[in-house]
PDB file of N, CA and C in Angstrom:
ATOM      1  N   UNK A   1     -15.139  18.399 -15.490  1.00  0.00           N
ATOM      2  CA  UNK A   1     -14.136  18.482 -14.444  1.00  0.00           C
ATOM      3  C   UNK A   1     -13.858  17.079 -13.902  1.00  0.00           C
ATOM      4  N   UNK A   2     -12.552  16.561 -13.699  1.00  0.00           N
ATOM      5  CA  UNK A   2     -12.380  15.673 -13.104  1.00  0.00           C
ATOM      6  C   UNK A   2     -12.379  15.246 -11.788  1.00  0.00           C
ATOM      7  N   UNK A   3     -12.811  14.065 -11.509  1.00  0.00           N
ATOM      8  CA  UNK A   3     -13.027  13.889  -9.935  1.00  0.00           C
ATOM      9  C   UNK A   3     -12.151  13.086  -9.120  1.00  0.00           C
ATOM     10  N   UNK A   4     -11.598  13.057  -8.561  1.00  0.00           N
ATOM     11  CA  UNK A   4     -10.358  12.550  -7.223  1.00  0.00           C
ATOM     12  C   UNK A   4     -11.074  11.695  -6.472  1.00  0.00           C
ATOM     13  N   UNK A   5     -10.207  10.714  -6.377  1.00  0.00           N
ATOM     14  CA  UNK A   5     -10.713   9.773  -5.379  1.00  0.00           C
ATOM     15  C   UNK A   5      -9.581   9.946  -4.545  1.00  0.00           C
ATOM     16  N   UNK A   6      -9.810   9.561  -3.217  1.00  0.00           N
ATOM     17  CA  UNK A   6      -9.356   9.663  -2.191  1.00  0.00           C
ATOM     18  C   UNK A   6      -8.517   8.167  -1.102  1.00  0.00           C
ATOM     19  N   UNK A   7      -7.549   8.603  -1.022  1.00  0.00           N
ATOM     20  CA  UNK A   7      -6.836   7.341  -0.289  1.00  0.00           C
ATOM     21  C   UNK A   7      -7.338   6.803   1.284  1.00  0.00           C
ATOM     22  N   UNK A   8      -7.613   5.533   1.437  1.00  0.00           N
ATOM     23  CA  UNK A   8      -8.056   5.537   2.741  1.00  0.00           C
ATOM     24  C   UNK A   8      -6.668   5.506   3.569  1.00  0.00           C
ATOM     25  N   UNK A   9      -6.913   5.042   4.735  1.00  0.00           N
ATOM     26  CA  UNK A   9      -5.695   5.534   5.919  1.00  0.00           C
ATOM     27  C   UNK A   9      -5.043   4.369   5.342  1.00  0.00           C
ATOM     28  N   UNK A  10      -5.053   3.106   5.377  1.00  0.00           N
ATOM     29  CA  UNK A  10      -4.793   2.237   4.824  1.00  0.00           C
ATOM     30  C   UNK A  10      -3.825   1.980   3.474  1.00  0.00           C
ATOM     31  N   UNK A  11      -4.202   2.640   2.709  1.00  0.00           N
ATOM     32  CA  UNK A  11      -4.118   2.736   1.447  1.00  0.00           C
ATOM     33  C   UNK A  11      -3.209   3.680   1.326  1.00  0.00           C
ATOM     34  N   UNK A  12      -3.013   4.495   2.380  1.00  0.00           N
ATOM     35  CA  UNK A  12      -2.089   5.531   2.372  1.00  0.00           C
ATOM     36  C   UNK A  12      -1.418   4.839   2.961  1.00  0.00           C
ATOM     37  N   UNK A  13      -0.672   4.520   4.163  1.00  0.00           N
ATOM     38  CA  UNK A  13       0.130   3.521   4.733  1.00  0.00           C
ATOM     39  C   UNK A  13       0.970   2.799   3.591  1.00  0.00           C
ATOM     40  N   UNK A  14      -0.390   2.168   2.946  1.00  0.00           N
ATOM     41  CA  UNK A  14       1.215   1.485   1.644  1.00  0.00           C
ATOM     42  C   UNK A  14       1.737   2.136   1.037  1.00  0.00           C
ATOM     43  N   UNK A  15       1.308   3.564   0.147  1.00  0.00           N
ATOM     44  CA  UNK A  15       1.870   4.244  -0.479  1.00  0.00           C
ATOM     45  C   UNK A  15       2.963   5.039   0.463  1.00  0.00           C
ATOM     46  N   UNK A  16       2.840   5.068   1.567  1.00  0.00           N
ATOM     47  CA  UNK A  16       4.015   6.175   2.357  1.00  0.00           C
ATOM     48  C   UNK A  16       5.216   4.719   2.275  1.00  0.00           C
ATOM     49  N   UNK A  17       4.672   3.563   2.784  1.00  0.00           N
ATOM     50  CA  UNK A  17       6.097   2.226   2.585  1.00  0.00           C
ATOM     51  C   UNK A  17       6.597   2.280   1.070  1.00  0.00           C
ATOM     52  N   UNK A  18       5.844   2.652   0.291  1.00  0.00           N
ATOM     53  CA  UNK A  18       6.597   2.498  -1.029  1.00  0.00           C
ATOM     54  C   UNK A  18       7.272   4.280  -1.614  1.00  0.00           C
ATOM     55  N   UNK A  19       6.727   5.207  -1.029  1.00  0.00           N
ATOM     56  CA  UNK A  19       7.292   6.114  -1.629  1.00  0.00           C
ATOM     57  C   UNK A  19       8.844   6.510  -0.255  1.00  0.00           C
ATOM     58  N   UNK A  20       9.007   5.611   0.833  1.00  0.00           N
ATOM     59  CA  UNK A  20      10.035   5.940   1.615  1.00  0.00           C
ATOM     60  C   UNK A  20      10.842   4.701   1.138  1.00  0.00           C
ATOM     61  N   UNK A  21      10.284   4.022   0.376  1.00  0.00           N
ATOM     62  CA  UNK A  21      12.099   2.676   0.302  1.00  0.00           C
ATOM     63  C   UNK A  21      11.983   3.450  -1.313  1.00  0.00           C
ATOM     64  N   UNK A  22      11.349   4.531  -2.174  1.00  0.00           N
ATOM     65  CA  UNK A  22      11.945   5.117  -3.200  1.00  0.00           C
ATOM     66  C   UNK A  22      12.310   3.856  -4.627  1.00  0.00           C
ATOM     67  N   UNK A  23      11.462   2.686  -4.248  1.00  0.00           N
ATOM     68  CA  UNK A  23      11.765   1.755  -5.537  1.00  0.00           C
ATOM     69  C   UNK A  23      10.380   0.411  -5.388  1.00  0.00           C
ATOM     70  N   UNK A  24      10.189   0.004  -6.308  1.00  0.00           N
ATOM     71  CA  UNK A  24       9.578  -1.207  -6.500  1.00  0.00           C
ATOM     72  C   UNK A  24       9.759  -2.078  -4.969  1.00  0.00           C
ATOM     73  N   UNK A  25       8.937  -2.688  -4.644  1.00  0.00           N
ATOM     74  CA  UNK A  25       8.771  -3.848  -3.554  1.00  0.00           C
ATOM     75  C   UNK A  25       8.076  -5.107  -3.637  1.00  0.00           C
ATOM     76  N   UNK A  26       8.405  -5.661  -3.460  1.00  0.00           N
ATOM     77  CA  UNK A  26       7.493  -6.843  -3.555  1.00  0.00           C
ATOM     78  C   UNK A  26       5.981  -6.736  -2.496  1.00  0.00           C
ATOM     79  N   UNK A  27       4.935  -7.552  -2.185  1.00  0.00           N
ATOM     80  CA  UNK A  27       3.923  -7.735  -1.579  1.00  0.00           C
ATOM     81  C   UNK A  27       4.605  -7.903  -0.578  1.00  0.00           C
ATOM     82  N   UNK A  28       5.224  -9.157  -0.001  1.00  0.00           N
ATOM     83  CA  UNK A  28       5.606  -9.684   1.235  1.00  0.00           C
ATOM     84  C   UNK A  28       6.552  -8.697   1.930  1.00  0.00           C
ATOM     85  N   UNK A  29       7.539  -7.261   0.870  1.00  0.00           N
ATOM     86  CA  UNK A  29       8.209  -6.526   1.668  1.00  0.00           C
ATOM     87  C   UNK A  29       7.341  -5.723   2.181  1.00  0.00           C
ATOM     88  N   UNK A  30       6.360  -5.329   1.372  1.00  0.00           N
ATOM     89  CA  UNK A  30       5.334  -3.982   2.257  1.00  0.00           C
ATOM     90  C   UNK A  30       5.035  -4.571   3.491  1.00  0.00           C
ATOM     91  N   UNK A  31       4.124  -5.773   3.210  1.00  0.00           N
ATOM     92  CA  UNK A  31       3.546  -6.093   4.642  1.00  0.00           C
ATOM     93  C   UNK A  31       4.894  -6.550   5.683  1.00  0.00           C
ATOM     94  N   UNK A  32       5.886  -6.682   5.410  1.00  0.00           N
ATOM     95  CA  UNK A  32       7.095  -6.451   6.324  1.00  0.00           C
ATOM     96  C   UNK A  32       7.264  -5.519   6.728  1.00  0.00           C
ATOM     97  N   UNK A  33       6.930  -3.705   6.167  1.00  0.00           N
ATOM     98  CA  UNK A  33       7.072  -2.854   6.269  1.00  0.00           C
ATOM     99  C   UNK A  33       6.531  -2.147   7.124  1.00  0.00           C
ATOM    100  N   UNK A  34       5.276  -2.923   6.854  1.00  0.00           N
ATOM    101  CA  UNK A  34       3.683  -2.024   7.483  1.00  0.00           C
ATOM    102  C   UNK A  34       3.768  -2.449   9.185  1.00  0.00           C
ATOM    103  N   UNK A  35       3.293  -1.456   9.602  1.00  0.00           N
ATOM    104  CA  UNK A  35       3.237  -1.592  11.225  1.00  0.00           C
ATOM    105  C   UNK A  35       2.619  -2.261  11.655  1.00  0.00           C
ATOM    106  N   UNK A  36       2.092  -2.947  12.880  1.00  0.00           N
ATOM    107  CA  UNK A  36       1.710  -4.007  13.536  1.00  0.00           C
ATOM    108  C   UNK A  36       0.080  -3.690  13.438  1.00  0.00           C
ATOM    109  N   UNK A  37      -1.451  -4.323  13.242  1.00  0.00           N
ATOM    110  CA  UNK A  37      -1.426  -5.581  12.768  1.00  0.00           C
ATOM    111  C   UNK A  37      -0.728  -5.787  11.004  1.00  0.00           C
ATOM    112  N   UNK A  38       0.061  -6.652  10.866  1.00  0.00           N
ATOM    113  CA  UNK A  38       0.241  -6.638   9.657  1.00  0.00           C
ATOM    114  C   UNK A  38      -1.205  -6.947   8.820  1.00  0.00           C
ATOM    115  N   UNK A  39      -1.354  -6.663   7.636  1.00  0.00           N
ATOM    116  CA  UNK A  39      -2.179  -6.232   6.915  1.00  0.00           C
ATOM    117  C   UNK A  39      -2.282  -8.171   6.190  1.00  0.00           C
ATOM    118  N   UNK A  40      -3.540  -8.513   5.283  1.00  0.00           N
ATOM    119  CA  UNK A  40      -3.359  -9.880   5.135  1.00  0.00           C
ATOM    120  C   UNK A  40      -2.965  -9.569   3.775  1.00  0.00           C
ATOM    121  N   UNK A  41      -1.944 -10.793   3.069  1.00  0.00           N
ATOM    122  CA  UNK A  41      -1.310 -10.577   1.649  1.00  0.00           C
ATOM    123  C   UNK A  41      -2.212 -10.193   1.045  1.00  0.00           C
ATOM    124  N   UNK A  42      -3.330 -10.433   0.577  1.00  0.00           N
ATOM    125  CA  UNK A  42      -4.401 -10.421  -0.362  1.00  0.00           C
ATOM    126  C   UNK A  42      -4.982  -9.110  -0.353  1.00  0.00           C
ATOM    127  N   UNK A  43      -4.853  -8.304   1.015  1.00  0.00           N
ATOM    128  CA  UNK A  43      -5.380  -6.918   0.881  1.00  0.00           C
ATOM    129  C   UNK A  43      -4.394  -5.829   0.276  1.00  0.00           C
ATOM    130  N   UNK A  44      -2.882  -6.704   0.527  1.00  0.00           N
ATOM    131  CA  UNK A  44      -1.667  -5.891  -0.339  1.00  0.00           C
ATOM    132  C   UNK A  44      -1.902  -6.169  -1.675  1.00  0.00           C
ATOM    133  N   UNK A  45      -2.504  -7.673  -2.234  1.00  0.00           N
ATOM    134  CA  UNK A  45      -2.172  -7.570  -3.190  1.00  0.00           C
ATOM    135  C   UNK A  45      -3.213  -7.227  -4.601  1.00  0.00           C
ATOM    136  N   UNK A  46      -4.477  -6.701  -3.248  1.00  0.00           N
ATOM    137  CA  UNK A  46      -5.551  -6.592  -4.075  1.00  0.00           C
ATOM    138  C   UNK A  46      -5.246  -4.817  -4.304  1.00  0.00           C
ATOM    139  N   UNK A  47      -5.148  -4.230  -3.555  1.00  0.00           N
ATOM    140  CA  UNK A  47      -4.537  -2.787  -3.761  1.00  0.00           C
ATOM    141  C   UNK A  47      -3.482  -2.303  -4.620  1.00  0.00           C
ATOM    142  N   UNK A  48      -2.357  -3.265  -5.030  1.00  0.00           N
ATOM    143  CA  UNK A  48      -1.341  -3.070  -5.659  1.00  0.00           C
ATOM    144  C   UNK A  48      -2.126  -3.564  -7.247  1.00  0.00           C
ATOM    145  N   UNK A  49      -3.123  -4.518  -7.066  1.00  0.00           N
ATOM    146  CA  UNK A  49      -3.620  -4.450  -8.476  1.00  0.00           C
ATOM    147  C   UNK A  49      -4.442  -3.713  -8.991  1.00  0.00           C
ATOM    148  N   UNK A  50      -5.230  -2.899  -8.284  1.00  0.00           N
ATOM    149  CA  UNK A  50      -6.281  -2.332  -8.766  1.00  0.00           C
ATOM    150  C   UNK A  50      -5.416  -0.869  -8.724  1.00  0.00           C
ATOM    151  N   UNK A  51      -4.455  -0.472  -8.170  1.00  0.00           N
ATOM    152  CA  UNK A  51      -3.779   1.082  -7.924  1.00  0.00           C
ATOM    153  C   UNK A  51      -2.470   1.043  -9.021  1.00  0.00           C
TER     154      UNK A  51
END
């Protein structure tokens, strides 16, 4: 049986910015996106590589 991993709150946050602009984004648009504290590039862009 396969096992699910689970999104943190975080991690969900980017995926809700990318599944509401409905297309590709760059790093610097998410964290434009993301609500106040903005998030640091490297945690966008370590998530967008490993997801």
């Amino acid at each position: 049986m396969k096992e699910f991993n689970t999104l943190t709150h975080g991690e969900m946050q980017i995926m809700n910015i990318l599944w509401d602009k409905g297309c590709g984004m760059t790093t610097h648009e998410i964290i434009d996106a993301y609500p106040e504290p903005h998030p640091a590039y490297s945690t966008i862009a370590t998530f967008m590589k490993n997801h």
